[in-house]
Protein backbone atom coordinates (compact mmCIF):
# COMPACT_ATOMS: atom_id res chain seq x y z
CA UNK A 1 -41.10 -93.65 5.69
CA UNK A 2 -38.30 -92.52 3.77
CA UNK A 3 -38.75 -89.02 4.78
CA UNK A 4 -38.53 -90.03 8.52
CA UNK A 5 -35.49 -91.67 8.31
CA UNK A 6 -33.93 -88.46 6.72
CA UNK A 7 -35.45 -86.75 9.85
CA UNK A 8 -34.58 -89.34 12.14
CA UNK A 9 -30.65 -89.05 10.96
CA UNK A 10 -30.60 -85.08 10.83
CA UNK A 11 -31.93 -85.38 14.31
CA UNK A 12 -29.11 -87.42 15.33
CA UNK A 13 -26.44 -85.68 13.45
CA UNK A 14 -27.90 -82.52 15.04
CA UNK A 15 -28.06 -84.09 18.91
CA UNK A 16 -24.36 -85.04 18.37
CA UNK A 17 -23.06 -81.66 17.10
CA UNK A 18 -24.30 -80.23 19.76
CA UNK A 19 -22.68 -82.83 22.40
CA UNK A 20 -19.55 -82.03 20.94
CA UNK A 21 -19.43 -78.20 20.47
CA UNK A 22 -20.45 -78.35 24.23
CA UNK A 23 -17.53 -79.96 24.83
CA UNK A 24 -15.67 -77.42 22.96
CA UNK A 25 -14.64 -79.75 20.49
CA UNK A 26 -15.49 -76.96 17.83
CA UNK A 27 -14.49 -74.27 19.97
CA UNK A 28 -12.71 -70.73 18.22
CA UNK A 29 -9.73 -71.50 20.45
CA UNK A 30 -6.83 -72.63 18.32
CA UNK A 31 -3.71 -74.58 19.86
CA UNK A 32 -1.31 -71.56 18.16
CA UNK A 33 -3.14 -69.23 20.26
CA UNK A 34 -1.73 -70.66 23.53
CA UNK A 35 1.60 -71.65 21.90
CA UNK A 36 3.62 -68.63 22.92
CA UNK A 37 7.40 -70.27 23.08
CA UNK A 38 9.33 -69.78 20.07
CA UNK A 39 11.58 -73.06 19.84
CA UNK A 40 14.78 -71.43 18.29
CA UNK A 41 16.48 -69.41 19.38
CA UNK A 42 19.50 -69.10 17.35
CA UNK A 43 16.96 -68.48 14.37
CA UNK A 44 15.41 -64.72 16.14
CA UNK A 45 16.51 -61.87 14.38
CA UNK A 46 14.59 -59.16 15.83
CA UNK A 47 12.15 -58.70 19.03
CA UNK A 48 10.18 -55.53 19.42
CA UNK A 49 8.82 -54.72 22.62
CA UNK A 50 6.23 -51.39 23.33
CA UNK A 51 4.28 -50.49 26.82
CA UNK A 52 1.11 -48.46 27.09
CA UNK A 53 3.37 -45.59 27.60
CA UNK A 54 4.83 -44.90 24.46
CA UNK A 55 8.19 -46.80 25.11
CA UNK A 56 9.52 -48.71 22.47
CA UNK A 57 12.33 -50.97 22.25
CA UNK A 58 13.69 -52.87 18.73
CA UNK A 59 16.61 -55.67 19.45
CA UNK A 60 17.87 -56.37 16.07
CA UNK A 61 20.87 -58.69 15.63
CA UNK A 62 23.61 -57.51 13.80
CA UNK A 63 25.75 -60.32 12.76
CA UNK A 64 26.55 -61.30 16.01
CA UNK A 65 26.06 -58.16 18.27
CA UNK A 66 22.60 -57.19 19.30
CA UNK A 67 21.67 -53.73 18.77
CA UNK A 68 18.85 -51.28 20.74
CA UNK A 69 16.89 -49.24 18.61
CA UNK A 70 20.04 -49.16 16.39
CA UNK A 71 21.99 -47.37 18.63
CA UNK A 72 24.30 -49.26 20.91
CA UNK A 73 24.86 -53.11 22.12
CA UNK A 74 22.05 -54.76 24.36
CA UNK A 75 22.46 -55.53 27.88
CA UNK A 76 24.11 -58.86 27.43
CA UNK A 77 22.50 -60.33 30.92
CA UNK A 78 19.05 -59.28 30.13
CA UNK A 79 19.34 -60.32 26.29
CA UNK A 80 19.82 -63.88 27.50
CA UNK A 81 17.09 -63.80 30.49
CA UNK A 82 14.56 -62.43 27.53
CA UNK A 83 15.87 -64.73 25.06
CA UNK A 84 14.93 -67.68 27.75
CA UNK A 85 11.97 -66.67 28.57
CA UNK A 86 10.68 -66.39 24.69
CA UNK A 87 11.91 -69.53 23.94
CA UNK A 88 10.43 -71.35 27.15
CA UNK A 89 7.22 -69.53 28.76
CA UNK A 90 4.88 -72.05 29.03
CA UNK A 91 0.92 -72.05 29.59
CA UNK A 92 0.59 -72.82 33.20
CA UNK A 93 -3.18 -72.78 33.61
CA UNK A 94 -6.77 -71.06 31.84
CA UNK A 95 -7.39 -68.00 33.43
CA UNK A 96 -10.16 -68.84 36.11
CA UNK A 97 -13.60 -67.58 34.84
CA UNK A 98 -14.54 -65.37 37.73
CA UNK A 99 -11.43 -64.15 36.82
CA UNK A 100 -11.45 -63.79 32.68
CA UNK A 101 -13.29 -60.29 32.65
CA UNK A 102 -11.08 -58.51 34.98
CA UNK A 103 -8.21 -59.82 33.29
CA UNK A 104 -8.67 -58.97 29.72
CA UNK A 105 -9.63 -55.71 30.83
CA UNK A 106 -6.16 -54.94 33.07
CA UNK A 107 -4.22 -56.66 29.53
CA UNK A 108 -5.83 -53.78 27.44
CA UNK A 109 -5.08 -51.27 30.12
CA UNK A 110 -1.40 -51.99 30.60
CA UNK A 111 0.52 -54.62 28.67
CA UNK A 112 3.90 -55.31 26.95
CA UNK A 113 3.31 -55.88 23.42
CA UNK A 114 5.59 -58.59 22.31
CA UNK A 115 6.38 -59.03 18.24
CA UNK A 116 9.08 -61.39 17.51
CA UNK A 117 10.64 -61.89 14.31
CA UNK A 118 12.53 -64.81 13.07
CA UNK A 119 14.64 -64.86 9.30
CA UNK A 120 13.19 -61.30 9.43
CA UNK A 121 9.74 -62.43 9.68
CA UNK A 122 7.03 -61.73 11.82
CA UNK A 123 6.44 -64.96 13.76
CA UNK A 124 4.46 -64.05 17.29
CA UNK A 125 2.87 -61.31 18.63
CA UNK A 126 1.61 -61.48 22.28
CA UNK A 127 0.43 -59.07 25.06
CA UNK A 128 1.90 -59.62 28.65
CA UNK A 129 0.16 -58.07 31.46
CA UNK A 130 0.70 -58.45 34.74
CA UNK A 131 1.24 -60.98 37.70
CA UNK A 132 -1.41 -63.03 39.52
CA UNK A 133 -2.34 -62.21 42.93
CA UNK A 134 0.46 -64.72 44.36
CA UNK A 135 3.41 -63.74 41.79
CA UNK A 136 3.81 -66.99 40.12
CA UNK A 137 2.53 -66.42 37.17
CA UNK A 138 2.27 -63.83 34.32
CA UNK A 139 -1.34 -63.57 32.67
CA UNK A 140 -0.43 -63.63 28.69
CA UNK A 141 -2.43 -62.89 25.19
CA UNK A 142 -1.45 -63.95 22.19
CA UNK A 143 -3.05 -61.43 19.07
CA UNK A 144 -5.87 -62.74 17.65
CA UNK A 145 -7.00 -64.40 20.54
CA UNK A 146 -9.82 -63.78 22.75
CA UNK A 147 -8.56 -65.83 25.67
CA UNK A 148 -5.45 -64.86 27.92
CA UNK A 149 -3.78 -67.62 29.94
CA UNK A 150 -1.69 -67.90 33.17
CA UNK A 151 1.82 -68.47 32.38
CA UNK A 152 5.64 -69.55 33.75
CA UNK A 153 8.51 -70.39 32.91
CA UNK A 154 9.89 -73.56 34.59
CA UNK A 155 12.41 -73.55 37.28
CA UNK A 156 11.45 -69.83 37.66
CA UNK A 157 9.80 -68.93 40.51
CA UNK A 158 7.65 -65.51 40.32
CA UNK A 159 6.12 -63.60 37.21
CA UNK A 160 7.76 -62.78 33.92
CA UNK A 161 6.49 -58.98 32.83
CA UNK A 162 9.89 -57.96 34.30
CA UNK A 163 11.69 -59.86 32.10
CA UNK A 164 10.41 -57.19 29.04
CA UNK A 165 12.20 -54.39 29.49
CA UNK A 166 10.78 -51.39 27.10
CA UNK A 167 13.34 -48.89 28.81
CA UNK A 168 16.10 -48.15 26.27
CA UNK A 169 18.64 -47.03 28.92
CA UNK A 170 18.41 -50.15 30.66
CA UNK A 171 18.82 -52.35 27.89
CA UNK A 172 22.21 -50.56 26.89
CA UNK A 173 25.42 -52.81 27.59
CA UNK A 174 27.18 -51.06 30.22
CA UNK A 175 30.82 -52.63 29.67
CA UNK A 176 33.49 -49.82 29.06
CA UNK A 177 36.27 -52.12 28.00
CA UNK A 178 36.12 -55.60 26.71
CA UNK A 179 39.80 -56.41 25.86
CA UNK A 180 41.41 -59.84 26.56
CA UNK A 181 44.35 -60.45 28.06
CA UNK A 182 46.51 -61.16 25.57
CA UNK A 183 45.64 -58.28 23.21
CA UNK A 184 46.27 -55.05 25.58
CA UNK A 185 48.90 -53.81 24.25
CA UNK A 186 49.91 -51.18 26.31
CA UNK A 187 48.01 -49.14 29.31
CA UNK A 188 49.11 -45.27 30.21
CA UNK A 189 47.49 -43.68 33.79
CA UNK A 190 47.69 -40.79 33.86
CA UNK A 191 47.39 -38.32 37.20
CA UNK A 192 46.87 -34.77 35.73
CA UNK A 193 48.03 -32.87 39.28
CA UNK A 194 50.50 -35.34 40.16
CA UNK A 195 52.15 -36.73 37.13
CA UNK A 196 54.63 -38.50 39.22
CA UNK A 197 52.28 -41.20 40.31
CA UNK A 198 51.27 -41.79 36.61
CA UNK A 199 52.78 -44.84 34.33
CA UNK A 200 52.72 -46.39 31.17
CA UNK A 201 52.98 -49.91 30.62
CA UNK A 202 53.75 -51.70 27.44
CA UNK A 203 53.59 -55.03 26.42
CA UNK A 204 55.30 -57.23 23.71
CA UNK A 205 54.55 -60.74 23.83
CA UNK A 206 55.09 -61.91 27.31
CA UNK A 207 57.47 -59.03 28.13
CA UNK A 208 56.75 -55.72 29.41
CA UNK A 209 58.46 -52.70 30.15
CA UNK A 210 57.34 -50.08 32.42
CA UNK A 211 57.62 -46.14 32.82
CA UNK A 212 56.89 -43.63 35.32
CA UNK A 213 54.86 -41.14 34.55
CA UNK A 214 56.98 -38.68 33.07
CA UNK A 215 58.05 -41.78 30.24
CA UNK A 216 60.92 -43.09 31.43
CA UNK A 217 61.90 -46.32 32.56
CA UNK A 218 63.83 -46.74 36.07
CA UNK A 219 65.98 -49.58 37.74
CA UNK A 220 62.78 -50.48 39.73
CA UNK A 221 62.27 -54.35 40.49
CA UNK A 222 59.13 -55.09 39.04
CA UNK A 223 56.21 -57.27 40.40
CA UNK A 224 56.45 -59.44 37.43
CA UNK A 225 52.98 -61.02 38.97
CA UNK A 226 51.11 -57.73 39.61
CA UNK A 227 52.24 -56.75 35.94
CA UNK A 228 50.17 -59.95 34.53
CA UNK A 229 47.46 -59.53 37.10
CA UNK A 230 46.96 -55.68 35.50
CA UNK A 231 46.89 -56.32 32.45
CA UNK A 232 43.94 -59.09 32.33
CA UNK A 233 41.84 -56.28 34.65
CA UNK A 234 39.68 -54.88 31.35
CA UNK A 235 38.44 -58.38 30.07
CA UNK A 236 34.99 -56.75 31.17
CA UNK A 237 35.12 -53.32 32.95
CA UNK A 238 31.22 -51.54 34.07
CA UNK A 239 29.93 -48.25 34.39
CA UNK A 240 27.10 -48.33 36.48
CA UNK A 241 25.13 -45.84 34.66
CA UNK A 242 25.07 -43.62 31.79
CA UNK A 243 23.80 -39.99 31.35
CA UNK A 244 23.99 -39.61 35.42
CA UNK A 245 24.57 -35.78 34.95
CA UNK A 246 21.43 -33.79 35.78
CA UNK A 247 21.44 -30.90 33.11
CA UNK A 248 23.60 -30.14 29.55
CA UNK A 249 25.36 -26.94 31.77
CA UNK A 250 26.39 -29.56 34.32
CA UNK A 251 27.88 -31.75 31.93
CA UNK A 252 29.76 -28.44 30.10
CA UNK A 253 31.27 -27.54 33.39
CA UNK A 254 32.77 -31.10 34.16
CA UNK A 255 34.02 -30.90 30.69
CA UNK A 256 35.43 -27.79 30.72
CA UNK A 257 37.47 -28.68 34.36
CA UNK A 258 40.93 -30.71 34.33
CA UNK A 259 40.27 -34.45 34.57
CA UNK A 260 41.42 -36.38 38.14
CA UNK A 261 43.25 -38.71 36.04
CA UNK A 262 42.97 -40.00 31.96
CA UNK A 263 43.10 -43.64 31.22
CA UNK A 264 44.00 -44.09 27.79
CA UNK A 265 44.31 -48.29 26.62
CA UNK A 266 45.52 -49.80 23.27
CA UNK A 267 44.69 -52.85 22.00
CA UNK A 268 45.13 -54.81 18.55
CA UNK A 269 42.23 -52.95 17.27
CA UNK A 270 41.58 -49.70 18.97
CA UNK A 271 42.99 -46.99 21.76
CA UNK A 272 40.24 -46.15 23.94
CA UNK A 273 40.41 -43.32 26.67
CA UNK A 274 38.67 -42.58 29.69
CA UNK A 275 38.68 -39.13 31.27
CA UNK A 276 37.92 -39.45 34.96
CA UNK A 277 36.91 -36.60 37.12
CA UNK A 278 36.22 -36.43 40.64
CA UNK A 279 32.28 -36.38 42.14
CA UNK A 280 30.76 -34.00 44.32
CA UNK A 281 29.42 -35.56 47.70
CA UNK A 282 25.35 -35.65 47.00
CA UNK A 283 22.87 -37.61 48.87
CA UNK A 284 23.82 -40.71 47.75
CA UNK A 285 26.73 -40.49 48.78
CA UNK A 286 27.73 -42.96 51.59
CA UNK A 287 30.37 -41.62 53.42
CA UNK A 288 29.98 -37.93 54.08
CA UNK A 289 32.68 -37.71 56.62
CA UNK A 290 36.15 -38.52 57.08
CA UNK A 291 38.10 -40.74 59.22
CA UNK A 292 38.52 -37.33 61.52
CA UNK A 293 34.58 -36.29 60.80
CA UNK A 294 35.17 -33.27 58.38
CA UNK A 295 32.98 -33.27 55.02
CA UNK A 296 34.17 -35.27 52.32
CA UNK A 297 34.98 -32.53 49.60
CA UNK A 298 34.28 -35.24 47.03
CA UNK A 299 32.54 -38.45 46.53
CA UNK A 300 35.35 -41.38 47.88
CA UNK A 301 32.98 -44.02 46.08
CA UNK A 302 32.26 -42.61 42.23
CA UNK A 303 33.40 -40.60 39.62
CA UNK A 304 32.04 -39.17 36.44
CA UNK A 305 34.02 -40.53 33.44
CA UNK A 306 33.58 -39.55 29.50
CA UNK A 307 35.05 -42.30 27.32
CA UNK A 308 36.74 -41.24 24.29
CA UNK A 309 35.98 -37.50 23.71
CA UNK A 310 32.17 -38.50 23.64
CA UNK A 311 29.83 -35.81 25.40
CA UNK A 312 27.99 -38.09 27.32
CA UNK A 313 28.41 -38.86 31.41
CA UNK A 314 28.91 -42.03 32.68
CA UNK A 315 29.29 -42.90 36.62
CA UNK A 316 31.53 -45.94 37.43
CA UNK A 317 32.01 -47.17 41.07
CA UNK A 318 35.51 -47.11 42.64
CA UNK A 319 34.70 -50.43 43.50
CA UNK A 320 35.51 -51.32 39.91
CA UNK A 321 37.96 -49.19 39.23
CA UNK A 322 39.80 -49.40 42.51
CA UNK A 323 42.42 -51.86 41.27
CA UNK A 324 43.30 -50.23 37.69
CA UNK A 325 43.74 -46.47 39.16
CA UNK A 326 46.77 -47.59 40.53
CA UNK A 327 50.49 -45.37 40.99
CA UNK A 328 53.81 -46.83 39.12
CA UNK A 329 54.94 -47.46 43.09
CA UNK A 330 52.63 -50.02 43.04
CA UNK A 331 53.90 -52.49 40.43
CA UNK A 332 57.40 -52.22 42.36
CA UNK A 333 58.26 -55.53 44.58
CA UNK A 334 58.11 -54.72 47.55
């Protein structure tokens, strides 16, 4: 009798394990397998990103500067969309089960490993992939895991494998200058075929003093207002791209040619110059003509520019630069 009791309550024990492992109450999944947010922000000290192709990305802070790959300051715009999205991405569904296979097979085919460090230490590491069929969500893995899930970030509308760039040259910060206001201490243009239309402009306090471009100072009446307006122009000045210069001989020709013009700034900590040569008309150019219809001998909407003696091309638009390559005429009232 005994003995069928003990049965009796295996039996049970047995019939009710079962119930709940078929509800998945002892399922493999954990909840820190789905949890791919990291909640602060402020405490990430390094993210690591890699593709399928071999491109690898490290943003490490330094201090208070983030650095790519150790080489130069992050993209400041996409640093805080990817700083978002790994502190809010959110699980927005399962991935559907006709669906699972498929899925984990495109993840290990192309993905965005993700490792993210906080205090220096390794806290995630997740696999994005790519979008679902209506581009509102992002199918995500976390390592370890043998279950990817659907996921969004709210508010967002559309899928988030964008959002992890493993390019380096996109991730560099393309500002030129970054000096307030108040601490430009002087600014010197510089036309190298018509020095005439050249100045230098010096500041002390709230008063200023301005040259021509041979370095003297004439009984103009100055646009006190255009003066003030000037110098708050390179609180954040762009290049639109770096390296633009097809080949090494390319670049060695440019350099070896007389600058348009030489922009050379001084601030409280540092003088900065930009050498700015004129652009040959290519096919992206956008206007190939003149006024009268003749070829454009050069490009009226970019230049090359090399900033501080460093061999490297930049292009910059004249859309940005339009209102600092001005002519001393120009600060005169009129």
């Amino acid at each position: 009798m005994k003995r069928n009791l003990i049965l009796l309550l295996l039996l049970l024990l047995a019939s009710g394990g079962y119930w709940l492992f078929s509800k998945g109450y002892f399922s493999s999944k954990k909840p820190e397998l789905s949890d791919f947010a990291v909640a602060d922000s402020n405490s990430i000290t390094k993210i690591f990103l890699a593709d399928r192709l071999g491109n690898t990305v490290t943003l490490e802070r330094k201090d208070e500067v983030w650095m790519v790959n150790g080489k130069f300051e992050a993209h400041r715009g996409y640093l805080k969309q990817l700083l978002q999205t790994v502190t809010k991405v959110q699980v927005k569904s399962p991935v559907p089960k006709e669906q699972f296979n498929g899925v984990v097979k495109d993840i290990a085919a192309q993905h965005v490993k993700v490792e993210i460090y906080q205090d220096n230490e390794l806290e995630k590491t997740y696999y994005v992939g790519n979008s679902t069929l209506d581009r509102m969500g992002t199918y995500m893995l976390m390592d370890g895991s043998s279950s990817p899930f659907i996921c969004e970030l709210t508010g967002f509308e559309g899928f988030l494998t964008p959002r992890y760039i493993t390019n380096e040259l996109t991730w560099r910060n393309k500002c030129i200058f970054n000096v307030p206001l108040e601490k430009v201490n002087s600014v010197s243009l510089n036309y190298t075929d018509s020095p005439s239309l050249g100045f230098t402009l010096t500041w002390s306090g709230n008063t200023f003093q301005l040259n021509d471009g041979f370095g003297k100072a004439n009984s103009w009446i100055v646009d006190t207002g255009m003066v003030h307006y000037y110098r708050g122009l390179f609180a954040g000045v762009y290049a639109e791209a770096f390296g633009t210069v097809e080949s090494s001989e390319n670049v060695d020709s440019i350099r070896k040619s007389k600058p348009w013009c030489l922009l050379t700034i001084k601030s409280n900590e540092r003088t900065s110059s930009l050498a700015i040569y004129k652009k040959g008309v290519d096919i992206r150019t956008k206007m190939q003509y003149d006024t009268q219809g003749r070829p454009n001998g050069f490009d009226t909407e970019r230049y090359y520019a090399f900033l501080n003696d460093v061999n490297e091309p930049m292009l910059i638009q004249d859309y940005v630069f339009g209102n600092i390559l001005r002519r001393a005429r120009d600060f005169v009232r009129k």
